[in-house]
Protein backbone atom coordinates (compact mmCIF):
# COMPACT_ATOMS: atom_id res chain seq x y z
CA UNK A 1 0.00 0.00 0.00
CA UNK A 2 2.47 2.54 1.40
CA UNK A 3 4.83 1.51 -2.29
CA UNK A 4 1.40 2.34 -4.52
CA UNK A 5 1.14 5.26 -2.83
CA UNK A 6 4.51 6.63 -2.81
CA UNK A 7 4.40 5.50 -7.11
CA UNK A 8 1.14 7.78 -7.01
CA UNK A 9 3.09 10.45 -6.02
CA UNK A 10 6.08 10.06 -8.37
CA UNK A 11 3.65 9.98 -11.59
CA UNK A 12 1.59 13.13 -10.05
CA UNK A 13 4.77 15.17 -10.35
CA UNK A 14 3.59 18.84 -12.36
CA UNK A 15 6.74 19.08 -14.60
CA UNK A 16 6.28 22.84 -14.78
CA UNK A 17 6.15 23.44 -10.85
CA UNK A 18 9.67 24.01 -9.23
CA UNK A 19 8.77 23.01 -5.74
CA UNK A 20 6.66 19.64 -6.91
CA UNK A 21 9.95 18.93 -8.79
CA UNK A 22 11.84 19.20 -6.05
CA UNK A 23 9.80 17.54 -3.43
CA UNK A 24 9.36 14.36 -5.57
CA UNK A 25 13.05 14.37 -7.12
CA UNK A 26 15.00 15.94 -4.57
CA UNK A 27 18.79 17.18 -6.01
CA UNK A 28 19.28 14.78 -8.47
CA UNK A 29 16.01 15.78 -10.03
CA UNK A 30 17.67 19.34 -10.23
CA UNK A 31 20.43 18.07 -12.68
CA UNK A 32 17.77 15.67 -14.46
CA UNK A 33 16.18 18.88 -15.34
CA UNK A 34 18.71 21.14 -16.78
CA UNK A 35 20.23 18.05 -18.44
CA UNK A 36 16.88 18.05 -20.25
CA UNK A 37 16.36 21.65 -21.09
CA UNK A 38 20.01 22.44 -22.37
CA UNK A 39 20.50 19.18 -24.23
CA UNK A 40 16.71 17.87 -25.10
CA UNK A 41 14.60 19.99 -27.40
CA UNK A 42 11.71 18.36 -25.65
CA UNK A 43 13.09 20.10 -22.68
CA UNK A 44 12.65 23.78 -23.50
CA UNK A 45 8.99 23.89 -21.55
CA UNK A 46 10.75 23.13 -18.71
CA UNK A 47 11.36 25.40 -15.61
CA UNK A 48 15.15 26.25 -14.95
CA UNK A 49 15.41 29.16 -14.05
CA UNK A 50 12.55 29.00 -11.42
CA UNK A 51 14.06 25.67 -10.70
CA UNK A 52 17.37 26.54 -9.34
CA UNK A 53 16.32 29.72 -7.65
CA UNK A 54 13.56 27.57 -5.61
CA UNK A 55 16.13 24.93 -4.64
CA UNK A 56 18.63 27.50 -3.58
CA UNK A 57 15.81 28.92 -1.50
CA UNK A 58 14.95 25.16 0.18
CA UNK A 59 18.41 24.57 0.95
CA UNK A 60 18.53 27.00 3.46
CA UNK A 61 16.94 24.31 5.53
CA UNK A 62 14.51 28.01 6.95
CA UNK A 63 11.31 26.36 5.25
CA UNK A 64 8.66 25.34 7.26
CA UNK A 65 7.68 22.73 4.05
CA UNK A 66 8.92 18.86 4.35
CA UNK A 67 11.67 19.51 1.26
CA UNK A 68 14.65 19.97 2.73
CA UNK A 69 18.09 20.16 -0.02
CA UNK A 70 21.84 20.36 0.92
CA UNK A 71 23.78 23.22 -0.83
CA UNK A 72 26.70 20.90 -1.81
CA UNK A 73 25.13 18.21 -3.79
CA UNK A 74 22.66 20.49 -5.11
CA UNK A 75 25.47 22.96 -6.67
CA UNK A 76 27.27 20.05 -8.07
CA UNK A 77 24.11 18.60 -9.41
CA UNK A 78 22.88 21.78 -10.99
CA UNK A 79 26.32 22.51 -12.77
CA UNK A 80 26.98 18.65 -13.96
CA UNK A 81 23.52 18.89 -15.65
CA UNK A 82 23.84 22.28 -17.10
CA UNK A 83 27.36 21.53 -18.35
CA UNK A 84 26.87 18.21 -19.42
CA UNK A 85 23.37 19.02 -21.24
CA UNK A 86 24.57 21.85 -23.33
CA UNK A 87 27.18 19.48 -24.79
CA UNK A 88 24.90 16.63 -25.55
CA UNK A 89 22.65 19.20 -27.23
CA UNK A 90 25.78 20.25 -29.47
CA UNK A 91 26.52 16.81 -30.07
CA UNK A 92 23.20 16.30 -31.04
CA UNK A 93 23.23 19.61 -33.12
CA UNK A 94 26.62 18.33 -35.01
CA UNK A 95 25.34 14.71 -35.81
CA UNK A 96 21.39 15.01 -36.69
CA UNK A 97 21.80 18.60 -38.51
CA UNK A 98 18.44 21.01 -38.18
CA UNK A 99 16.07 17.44 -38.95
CA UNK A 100 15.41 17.43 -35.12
CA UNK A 101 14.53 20.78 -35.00
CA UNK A 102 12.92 21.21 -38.29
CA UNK A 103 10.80 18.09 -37.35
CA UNK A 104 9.09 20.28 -34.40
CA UNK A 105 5.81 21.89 -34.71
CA UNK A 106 6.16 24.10 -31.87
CA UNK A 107 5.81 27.69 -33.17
CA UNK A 108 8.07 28.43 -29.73
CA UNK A 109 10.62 26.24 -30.52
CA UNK A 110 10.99 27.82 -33.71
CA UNK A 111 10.71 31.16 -32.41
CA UNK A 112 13.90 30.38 -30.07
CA UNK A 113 15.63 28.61 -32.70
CA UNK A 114 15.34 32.41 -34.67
CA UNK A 115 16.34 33.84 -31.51
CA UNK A 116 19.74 31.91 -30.84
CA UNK A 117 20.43 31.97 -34.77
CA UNK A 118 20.20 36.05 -34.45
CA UNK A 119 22.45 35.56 -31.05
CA UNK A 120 25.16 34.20 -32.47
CA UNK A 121 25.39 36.80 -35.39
CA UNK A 122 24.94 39.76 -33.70
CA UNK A 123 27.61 39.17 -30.88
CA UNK A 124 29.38 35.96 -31.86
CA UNK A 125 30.42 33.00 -30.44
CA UNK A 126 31.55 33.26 -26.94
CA UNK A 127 29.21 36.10 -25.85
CA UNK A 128 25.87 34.28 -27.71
CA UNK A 129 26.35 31.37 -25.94
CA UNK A 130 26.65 32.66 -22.00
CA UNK A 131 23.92 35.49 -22.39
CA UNK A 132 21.83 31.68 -24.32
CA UNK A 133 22.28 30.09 -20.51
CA UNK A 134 20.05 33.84 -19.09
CA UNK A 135 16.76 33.39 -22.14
CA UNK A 136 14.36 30.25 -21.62
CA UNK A 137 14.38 28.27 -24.87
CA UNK A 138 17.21 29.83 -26.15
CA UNK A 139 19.33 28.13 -23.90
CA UNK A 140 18.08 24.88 -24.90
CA UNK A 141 18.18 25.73 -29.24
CA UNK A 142 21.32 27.30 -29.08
CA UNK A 143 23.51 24.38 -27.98
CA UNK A 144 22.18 22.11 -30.84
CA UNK A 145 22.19 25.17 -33.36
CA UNK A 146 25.80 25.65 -32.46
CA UNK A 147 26.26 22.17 -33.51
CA UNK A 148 24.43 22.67 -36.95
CA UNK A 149 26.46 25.97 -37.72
CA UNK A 150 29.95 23.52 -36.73
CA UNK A 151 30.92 26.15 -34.55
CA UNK A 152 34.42 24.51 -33.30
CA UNK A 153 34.35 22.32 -30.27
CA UNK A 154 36.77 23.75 -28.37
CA UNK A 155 35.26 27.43 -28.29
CA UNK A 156 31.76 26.08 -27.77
CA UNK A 157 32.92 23.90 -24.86
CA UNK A 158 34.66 26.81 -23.02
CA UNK A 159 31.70 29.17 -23.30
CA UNK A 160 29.38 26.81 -22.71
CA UNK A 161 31.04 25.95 -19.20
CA UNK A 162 31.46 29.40 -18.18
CA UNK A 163 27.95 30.63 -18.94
CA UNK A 164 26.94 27.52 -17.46
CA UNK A 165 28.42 27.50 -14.12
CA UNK A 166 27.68 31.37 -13.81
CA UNK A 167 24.06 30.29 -14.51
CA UNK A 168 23.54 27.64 -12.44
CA UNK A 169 25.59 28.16 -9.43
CA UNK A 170 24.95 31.56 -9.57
CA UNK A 171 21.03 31.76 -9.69
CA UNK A 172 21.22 28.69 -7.36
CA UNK A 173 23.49 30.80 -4.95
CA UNK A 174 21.14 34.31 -5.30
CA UNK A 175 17.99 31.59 -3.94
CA UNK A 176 20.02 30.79 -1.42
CA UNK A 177 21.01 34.33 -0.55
CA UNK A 178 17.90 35.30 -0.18
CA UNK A 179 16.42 32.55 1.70
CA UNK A 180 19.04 32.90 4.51
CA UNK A 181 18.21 36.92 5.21
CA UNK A 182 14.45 36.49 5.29
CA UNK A 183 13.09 34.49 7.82
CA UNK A 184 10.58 31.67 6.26
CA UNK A 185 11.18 32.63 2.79
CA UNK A 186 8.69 29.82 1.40
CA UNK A 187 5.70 32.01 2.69
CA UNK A 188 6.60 34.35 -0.13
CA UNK A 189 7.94 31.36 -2.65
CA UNK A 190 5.27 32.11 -5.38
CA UNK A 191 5.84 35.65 -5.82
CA UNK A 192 9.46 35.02 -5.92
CA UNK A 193 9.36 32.30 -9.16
CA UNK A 194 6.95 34.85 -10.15
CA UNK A 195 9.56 37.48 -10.33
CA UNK A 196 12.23 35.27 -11.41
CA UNK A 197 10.56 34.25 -14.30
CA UNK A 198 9.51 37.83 -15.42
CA UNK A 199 13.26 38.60 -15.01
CA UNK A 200 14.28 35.80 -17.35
CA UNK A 201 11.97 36.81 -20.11
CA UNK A 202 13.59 40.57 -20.27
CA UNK A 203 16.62 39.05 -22.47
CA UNK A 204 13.72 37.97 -24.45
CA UNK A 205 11.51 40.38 -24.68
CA UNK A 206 14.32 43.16 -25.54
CA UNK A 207 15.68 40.82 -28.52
CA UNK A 208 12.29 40.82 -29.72
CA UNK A 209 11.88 44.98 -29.73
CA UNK A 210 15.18 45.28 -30.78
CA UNK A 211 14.26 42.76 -33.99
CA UNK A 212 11.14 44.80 -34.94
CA UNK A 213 12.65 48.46 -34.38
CA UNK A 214 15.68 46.76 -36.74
CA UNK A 215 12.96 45.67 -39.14
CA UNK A 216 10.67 48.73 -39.07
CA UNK A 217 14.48 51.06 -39.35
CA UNK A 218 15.26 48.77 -42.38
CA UNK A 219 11.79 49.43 -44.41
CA UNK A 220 11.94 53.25 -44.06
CA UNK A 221 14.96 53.47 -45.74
CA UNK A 222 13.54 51.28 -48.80
């Protein structure tokens, strides 16, 4: 009864929710995760940003909740997924071409895919690929596109690791920050993935403006 139970909880696990991620995974389910988003296209609904920030915030060990995380493991975890996801998604990238991608009918997907393409033009290699790890979907097209375009390994694989480890230790680190000044942060822990998520979508939003006001600048002059 009490193994039926515990199964029931495992396959009730919302995918998009941070904190039912981490109460059913625990840290390895934190580097499960980013593995997925930065090296699976099937990954790029998933929540990483949100992710991290929560589990820095639980591994404070302030929460009144039952998910408790040690800082330690969950840093390693976080950075071995990251790091090791990005370069199985450039792997991917190098060996399957743009058929994966191509493939996908998500009109997001695509829409990323255009985003990381215009990245790595507009401010080349190394810079595109740490300001990919800051832009959901982005970060999980770029590392494949980067593949497609045969941008060497070497480069890709330094950049990738440094944008990587600033991303996830860092937003990992900036949870836990936070959760050890204020006392039972987890009272507030909606908001705050609220928030987080709004600030991940700037990037985003400001390619986006920046595109159009390119566009609309480049059909007054015809």
């Amino acid at each position: 009864m009490t193994t039926s139970m515990h199964l029931a909880s495992q396959l009730a696990v919302n995918v998009l929710d941070a904190r039912s991620l981490l109460t059913t995974f625990g840290v390895l389910g934190v580097g499960v995760v980013l593995f997925a988003e930065t090296g699976l296209l099937v990954g790029f609904f998933l929540p990483g940003d949100s992710l991290l920030f929560t589990a820095g915030l639980l591994a404070t060990g302030t929460s009144e909740g039952a998910v408790k995380l040690s800082l330690g493991p969950l840093l390693v975890s976080a950075a071995v997924g990251a790091l090791a996801g990005a370069q199985c998604g450039y792997l991917i990238g190098r060996r399957a071409g743009g058929s994966l991608l191509a493939r996908s009918r998500s009109q997001r997907l695509h829409e990323g895919s255009k985003r990381a393409e215009e990245l790595l033009q507009r401010y080349g290699y190394a810079k595109a690929i740490v300001l990919a790890r800051f832009i959901p979907v982005v970060r999980t097209v770029l590392n494949p596109l980067a593949g497609v375009l045969e941008v060497p390994v070497r480069t890709f694989t330094l950049w990738q690791v440094i944008g990587g480890l600033v991303w996830s230790v860092g937003v990992t680190l900036a949870g836990y920050a936070l959760g050890s000044s204020i006392p039972n942060v987890d009272r507030y822990l909606l908001p705050l993935v609220a928030l987080i998520v709004v600030v991940s979508l700037i990037p985003l939003l400001a390619e986006v403006l920046r595109s159009r006001r390119g566009a609309k600048a480049n059909g007054e002059t015809r």
